[in-house]
N, C-alpha and C. Protein backbone atom coordinates (compact mmCIF):
# COMPACT_ATOMS: atom_id res chain seq x y z
N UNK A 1 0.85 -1.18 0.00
CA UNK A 1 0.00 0.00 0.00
C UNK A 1 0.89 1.23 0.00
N UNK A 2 1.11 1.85 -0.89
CA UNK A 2 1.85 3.22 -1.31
C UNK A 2 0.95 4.27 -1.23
N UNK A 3 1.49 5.10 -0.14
CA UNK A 3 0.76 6.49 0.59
C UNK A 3 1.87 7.47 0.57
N UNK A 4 1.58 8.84 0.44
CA UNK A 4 2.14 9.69 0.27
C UNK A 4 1.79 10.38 1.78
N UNK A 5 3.26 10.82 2.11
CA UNK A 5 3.41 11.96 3.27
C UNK A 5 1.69 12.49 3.78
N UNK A 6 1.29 13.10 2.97
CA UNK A 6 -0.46 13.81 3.31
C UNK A 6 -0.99 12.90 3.97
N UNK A 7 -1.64 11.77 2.89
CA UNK A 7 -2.11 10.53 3.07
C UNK A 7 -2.38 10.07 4.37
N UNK A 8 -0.45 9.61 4.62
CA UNK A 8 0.06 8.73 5.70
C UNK A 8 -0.70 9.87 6.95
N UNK A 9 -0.18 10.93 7.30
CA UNK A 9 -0.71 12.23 8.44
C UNK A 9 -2.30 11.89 8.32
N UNK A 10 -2.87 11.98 7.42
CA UNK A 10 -4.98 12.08 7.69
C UNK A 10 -4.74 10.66 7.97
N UNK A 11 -4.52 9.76 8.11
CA UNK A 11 -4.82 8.26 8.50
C UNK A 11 -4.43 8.53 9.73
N UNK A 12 -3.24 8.81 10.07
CA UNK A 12 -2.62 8.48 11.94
C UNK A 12 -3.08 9.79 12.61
N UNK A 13 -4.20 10.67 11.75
CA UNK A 13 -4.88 11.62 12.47
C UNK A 13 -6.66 11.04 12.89
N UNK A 14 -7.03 10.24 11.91
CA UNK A 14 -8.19 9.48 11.95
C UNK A 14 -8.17 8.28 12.87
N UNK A 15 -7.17 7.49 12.68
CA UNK A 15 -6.82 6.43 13.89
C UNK A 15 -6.56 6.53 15.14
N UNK A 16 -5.38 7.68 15.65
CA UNK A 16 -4.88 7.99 16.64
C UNK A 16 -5.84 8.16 17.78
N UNK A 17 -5.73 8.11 19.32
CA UNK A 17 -6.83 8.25 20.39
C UNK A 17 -6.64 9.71 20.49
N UNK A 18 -7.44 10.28 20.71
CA UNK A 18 -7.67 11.96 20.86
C UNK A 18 -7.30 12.16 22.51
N UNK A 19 -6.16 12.93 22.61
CA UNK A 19 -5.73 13.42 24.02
C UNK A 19 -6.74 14.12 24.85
N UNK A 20 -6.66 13.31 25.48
CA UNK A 20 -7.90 14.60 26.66
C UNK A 20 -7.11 15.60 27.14
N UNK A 21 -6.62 16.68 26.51
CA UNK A 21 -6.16 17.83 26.87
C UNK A 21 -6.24 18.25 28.12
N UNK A 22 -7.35 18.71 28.24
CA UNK A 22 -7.85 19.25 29.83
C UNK A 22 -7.17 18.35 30.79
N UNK A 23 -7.71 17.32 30.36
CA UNK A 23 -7.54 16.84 31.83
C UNK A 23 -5.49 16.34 32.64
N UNK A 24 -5.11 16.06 31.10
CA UNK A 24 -3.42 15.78 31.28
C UNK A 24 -3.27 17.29 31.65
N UNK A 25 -3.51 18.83 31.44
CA UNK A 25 -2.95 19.52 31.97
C UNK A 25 -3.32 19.44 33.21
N UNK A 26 -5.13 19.53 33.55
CA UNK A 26 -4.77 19.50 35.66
C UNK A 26 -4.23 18.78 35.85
N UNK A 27 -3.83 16.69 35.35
CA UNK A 27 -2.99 16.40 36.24
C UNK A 27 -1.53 16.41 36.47
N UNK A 28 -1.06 17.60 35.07
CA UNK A 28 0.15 17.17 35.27
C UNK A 28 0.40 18.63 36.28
N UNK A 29 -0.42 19.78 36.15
CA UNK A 29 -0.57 21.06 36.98
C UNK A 29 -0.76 20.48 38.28
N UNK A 30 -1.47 19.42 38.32
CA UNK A 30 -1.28 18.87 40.54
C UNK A 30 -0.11 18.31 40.75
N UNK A 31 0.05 17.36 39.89
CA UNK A 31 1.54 16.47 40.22
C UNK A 31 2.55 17.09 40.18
N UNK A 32 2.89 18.04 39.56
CA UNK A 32 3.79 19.26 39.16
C UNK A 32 4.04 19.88 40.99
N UNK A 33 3.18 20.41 40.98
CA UNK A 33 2.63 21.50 42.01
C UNK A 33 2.49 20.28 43.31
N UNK A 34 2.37 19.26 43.31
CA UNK A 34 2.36 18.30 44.47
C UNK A 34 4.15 18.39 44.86
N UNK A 35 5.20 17.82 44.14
CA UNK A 35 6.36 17.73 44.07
C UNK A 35 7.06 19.15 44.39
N UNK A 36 6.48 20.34 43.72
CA UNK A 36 6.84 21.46 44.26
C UNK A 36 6.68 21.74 46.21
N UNK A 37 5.43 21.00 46.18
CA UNK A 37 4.94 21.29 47.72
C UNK A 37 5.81 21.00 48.59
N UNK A 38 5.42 18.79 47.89
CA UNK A 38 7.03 18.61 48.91
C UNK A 38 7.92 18.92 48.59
N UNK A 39 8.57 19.50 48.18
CA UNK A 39 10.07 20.20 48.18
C UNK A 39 9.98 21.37 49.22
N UNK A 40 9.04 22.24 49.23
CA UNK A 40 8.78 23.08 50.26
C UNK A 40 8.47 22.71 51.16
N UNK A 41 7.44 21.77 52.13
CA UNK A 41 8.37 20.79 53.23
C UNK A 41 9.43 20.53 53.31
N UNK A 42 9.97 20.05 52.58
CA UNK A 42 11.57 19.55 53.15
C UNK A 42 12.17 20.56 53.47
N UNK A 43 11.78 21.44 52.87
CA UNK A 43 13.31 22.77 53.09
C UNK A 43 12.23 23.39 54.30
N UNK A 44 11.29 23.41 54.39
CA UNK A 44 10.85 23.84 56.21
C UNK A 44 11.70 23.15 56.92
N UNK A 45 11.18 21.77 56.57
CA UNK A 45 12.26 20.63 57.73
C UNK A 45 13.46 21.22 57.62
N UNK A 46 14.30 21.27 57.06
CA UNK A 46 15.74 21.35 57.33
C UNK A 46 15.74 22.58 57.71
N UNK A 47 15.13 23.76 57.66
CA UNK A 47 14.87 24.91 58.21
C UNK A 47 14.90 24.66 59.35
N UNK A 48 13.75 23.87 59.89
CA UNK A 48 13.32 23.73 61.40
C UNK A 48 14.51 22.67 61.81
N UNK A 49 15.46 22.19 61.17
CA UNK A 49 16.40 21.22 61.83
C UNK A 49 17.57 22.04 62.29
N UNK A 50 17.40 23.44 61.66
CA UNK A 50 18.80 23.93 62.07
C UNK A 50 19.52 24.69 60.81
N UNK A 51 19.28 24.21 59.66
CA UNK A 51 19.59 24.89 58.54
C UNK A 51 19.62 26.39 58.26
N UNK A 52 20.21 26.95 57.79
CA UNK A 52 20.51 28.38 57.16
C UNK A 52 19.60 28.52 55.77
N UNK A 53 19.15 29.24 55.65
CA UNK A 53 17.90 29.42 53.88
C UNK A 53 18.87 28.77 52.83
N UNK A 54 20.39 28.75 52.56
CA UNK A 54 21.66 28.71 51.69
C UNK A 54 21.52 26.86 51.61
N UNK A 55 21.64 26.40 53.08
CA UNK A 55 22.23 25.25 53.39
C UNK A 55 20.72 24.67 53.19
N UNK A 56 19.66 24.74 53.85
CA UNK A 56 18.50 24.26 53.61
C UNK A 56 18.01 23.44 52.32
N UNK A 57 18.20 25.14 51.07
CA UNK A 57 17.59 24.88 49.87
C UNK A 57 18.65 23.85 49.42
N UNK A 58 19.88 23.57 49.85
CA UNK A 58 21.33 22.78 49.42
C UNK A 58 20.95 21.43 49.86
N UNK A 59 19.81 21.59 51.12
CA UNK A 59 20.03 19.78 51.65
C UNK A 59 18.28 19.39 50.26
N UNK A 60 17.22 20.31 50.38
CA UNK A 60 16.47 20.03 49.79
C UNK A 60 16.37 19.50 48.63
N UNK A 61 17.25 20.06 47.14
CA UNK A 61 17.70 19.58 46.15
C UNK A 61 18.50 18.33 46.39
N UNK A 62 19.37 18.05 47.17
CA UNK A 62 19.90 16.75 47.49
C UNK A 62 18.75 15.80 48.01
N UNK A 63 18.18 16.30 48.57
CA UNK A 63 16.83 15.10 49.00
C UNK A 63 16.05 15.05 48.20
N UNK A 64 15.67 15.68 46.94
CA UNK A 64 14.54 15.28 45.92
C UNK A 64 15.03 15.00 45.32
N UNK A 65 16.50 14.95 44.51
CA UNK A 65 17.07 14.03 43.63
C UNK A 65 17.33 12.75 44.52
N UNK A 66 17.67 12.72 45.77
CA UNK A 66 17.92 11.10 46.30
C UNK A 66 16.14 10.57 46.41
N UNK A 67 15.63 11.15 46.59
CA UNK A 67 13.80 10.40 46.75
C UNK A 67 13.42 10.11 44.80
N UNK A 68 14.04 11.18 44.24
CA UNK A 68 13.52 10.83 42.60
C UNK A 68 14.33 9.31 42.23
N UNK A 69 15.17 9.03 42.53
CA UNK A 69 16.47 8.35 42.47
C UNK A 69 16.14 7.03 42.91
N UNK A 70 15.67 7.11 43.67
CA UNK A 70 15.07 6.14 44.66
C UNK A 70 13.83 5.39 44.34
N UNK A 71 12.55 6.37 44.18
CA UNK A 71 11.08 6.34 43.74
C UNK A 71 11.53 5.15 42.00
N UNK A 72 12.32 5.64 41.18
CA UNK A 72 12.92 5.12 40.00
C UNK A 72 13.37 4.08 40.34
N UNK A 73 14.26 4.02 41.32
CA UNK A 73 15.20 2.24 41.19
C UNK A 73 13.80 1.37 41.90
N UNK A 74 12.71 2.16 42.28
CA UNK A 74 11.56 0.99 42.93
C UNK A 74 10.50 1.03 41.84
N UNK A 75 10.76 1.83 40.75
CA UNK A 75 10.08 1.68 39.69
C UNK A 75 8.76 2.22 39.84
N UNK A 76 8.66 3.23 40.72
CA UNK A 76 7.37 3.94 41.42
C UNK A 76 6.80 5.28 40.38
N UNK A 77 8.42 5.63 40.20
CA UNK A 77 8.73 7.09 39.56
C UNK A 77 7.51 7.06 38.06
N UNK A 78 8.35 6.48 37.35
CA UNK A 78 7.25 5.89 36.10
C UNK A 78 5.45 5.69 36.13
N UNK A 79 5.30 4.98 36.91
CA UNK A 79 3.86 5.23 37.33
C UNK A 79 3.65 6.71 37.59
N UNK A 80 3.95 7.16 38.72
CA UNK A 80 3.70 8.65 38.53
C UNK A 80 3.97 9.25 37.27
N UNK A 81 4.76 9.46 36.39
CA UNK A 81 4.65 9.97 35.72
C UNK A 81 3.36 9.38 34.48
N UNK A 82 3.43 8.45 34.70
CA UNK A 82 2.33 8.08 33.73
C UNK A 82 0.85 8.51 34.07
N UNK A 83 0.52 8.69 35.23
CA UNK A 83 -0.33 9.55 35.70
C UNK A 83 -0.16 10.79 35.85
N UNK A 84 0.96 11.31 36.11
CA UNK A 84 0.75 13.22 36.12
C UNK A 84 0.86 13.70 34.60
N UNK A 85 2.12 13.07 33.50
CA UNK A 85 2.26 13.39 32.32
C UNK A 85 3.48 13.97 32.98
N UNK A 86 3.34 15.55 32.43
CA UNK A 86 4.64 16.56 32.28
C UNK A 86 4.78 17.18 33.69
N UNK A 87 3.85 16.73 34.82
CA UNK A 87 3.98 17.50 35.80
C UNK A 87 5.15 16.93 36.66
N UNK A 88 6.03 15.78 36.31
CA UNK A 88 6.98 14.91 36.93
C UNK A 88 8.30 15.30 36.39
N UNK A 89 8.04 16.24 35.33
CA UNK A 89 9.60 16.91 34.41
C UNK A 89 10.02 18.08 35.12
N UNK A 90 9.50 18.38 36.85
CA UNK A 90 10.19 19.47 37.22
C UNK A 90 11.23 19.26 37.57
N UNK A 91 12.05 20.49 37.11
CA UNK A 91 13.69 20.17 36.70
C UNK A 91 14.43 19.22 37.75
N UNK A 92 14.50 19.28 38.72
CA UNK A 92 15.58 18.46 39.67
C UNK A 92 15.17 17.02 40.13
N UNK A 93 13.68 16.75 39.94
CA UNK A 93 13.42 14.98 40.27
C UNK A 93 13.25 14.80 38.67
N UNK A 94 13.13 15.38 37.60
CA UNK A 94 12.61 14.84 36.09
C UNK A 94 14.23 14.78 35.73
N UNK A 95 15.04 15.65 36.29
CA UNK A 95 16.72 15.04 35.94
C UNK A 95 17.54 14.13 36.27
N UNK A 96 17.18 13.83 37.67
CA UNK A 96 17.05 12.58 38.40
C UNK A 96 16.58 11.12 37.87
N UNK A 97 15.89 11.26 37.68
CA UNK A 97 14.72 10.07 36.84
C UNK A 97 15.69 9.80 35.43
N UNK A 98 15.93 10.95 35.28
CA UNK A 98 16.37 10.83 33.68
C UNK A 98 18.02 9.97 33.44
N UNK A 99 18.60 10.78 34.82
CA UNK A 99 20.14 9.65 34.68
C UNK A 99 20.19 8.64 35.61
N UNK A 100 19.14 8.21 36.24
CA UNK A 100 19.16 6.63 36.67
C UNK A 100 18.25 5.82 35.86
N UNK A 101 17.17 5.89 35.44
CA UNK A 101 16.56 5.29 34.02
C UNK A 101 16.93 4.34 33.80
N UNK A 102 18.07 5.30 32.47
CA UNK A 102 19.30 4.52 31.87
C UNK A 102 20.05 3.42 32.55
N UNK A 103 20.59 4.25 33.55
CA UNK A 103 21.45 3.60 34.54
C UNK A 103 21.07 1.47 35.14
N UNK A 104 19.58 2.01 35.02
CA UNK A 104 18.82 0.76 35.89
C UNK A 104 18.62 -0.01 34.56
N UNK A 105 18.16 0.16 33.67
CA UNK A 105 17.82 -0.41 32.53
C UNK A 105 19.20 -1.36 31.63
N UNK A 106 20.32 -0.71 32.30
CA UNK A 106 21.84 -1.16 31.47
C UNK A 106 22.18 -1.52 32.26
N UNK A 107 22.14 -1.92 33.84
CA UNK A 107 22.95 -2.52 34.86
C UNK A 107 23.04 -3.71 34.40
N UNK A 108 22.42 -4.69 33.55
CA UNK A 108 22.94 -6.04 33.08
C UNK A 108 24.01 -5.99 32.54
N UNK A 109 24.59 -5.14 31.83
CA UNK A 109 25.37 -4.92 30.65
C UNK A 109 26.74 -4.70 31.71
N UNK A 110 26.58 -4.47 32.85
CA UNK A 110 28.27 -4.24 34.00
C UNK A 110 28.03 -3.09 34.52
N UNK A 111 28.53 -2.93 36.18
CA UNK A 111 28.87 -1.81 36.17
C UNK A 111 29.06 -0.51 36.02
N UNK A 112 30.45 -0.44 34.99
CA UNK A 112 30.90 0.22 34.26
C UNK A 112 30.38 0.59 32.91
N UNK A 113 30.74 -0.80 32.07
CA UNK A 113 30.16 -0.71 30.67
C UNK A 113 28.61 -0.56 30.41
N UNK A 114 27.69 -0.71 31.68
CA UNK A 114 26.32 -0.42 31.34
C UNK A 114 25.99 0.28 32.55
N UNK A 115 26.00 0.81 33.45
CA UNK A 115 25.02 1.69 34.53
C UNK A 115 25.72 2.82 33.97
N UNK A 116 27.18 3.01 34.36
CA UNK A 116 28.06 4.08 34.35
C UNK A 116 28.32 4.57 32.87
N UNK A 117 28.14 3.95 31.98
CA UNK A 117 28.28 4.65 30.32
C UNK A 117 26.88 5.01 29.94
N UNK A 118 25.98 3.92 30.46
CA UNK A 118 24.70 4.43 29.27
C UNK A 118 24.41 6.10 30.46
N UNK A 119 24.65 5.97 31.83
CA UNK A 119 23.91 7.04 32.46
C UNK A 119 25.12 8.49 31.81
N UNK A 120 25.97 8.36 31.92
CA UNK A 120 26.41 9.13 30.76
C UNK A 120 26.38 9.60 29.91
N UNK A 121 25.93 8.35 28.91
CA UNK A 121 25.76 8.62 27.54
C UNK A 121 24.26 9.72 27.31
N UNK A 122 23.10 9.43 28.27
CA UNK A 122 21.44 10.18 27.93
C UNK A 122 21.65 11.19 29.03
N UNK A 123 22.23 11.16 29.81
CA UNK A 123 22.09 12.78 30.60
C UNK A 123 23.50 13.52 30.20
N UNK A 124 24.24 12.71 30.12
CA UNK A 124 25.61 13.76 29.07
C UNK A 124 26.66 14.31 30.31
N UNK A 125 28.17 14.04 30.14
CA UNK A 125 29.19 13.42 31.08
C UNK A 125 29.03 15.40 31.87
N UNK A 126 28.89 16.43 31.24
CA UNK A 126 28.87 17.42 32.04
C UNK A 126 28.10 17.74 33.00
N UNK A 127 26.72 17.63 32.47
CA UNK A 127 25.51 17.41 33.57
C UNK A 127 25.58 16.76 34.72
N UNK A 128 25.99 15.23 34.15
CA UNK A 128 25.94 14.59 35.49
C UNK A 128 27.55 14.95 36.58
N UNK A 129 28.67 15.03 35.97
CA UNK A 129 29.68 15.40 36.74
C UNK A 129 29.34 16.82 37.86
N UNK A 130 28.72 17.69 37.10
CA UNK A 130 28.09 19.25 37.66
C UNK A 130 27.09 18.83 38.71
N UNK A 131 26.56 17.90 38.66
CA UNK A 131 25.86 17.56 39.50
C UNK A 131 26.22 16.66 40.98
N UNK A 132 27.33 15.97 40.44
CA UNK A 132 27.10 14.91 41.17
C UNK A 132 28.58 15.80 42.11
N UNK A 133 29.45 16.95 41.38
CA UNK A 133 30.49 17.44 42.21
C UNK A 133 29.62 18.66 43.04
N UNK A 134 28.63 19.04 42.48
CA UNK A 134 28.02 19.95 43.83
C UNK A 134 27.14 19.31 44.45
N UNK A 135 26.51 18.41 44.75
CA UNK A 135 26.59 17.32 45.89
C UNK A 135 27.19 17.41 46.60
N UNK A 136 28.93 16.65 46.27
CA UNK A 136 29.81 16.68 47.40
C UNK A 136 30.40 17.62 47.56
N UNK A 137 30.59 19.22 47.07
CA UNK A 137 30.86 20.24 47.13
C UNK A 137 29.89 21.00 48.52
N UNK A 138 28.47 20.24 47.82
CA UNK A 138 27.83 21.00 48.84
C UNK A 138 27.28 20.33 50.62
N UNK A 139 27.80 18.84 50.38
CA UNK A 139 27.97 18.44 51.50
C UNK A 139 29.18 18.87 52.39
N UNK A 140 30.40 18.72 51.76
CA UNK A 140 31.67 19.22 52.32
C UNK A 140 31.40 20.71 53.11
N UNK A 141 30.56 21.59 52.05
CA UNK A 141 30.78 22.78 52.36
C UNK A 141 30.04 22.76 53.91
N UNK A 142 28.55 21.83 53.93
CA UNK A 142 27.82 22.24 55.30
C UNK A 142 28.69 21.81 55.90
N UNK A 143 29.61 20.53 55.98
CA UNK A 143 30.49 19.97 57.10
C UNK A 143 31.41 20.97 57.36
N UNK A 144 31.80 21.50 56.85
CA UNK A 144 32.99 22.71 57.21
C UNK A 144 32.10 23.62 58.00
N UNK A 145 31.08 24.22 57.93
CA UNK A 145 30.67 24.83 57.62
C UNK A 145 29.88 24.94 59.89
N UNK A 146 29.39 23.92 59.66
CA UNK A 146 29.27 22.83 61.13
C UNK A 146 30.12 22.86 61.95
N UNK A 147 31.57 23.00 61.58
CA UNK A 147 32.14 23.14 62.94
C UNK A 147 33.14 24.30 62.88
């Protein structure tokens, strides 16, 4: 069956399931805005633990990438997102998600040659190095910082 470009588009426009618009934006606008919330708990908590506004927002980003990180290696993460849509791509747990993924999906492959290259290879060796050195940049710094 020989279809031309036009063709092929009005068929996988006639077939295709019609997005319920509305409704993927409220849920990805709650799930979005849920993850925002807790993040604003946590940084109360570490507020109320003793934290500085600097050091706080520093432990908070470290705790929603270790809970995104986490939620993913239990394979939780995915479900949520399959229920919120785009509201799970806020930047610091949807970047999270994004370089363990890989990571979990290639751990058969070694180690090295599959957790540590493919998570490399889809979040890209600067990102994750920038990330993973202000971590311990920014743990070091509260420990110094502590006494």
């Amino acid at each position: 069956m020989e279809m031309s470009p036009k063709e092929y588009q009005d068929y996988v426009r006639r077939v295709a399931p019609k997005s319920p618009l509305g409704k993927d934006a409220a849920l990805a606008f709650l799930v979005g805005g849920a993850i925002c919330a807790l993040g604003q708990l946590i940084q109360n908590g570490w507020a109320a633990a003793g934290l500085g506004k600097t050091d706080a927002g520093t432990a908070t980003a470290c705790t929603l990438v270790l809970l995104s990180a986490l939620l993913t290696g239990l394979n939780l993460y995915s479900k949520i997102a399959r229920f919120g849509g785009a509201g799970t791509l806020v930047p610091i747990t949807g970047f999270a998600n994004a370089v363990v993924s890989p990571a979990i999906d290639y751990k058969s492959e070694g180690l090295v040659s599959g957790m540590a290259a493919k998570m490399f290879t889809v979040a890209g060796p600067v990102i994750v190095y920038g990330t993973a050195a202000s971590v311990v940049y920014g743990v070091i710094l509260m420990l110094l910082q502590s006494f």
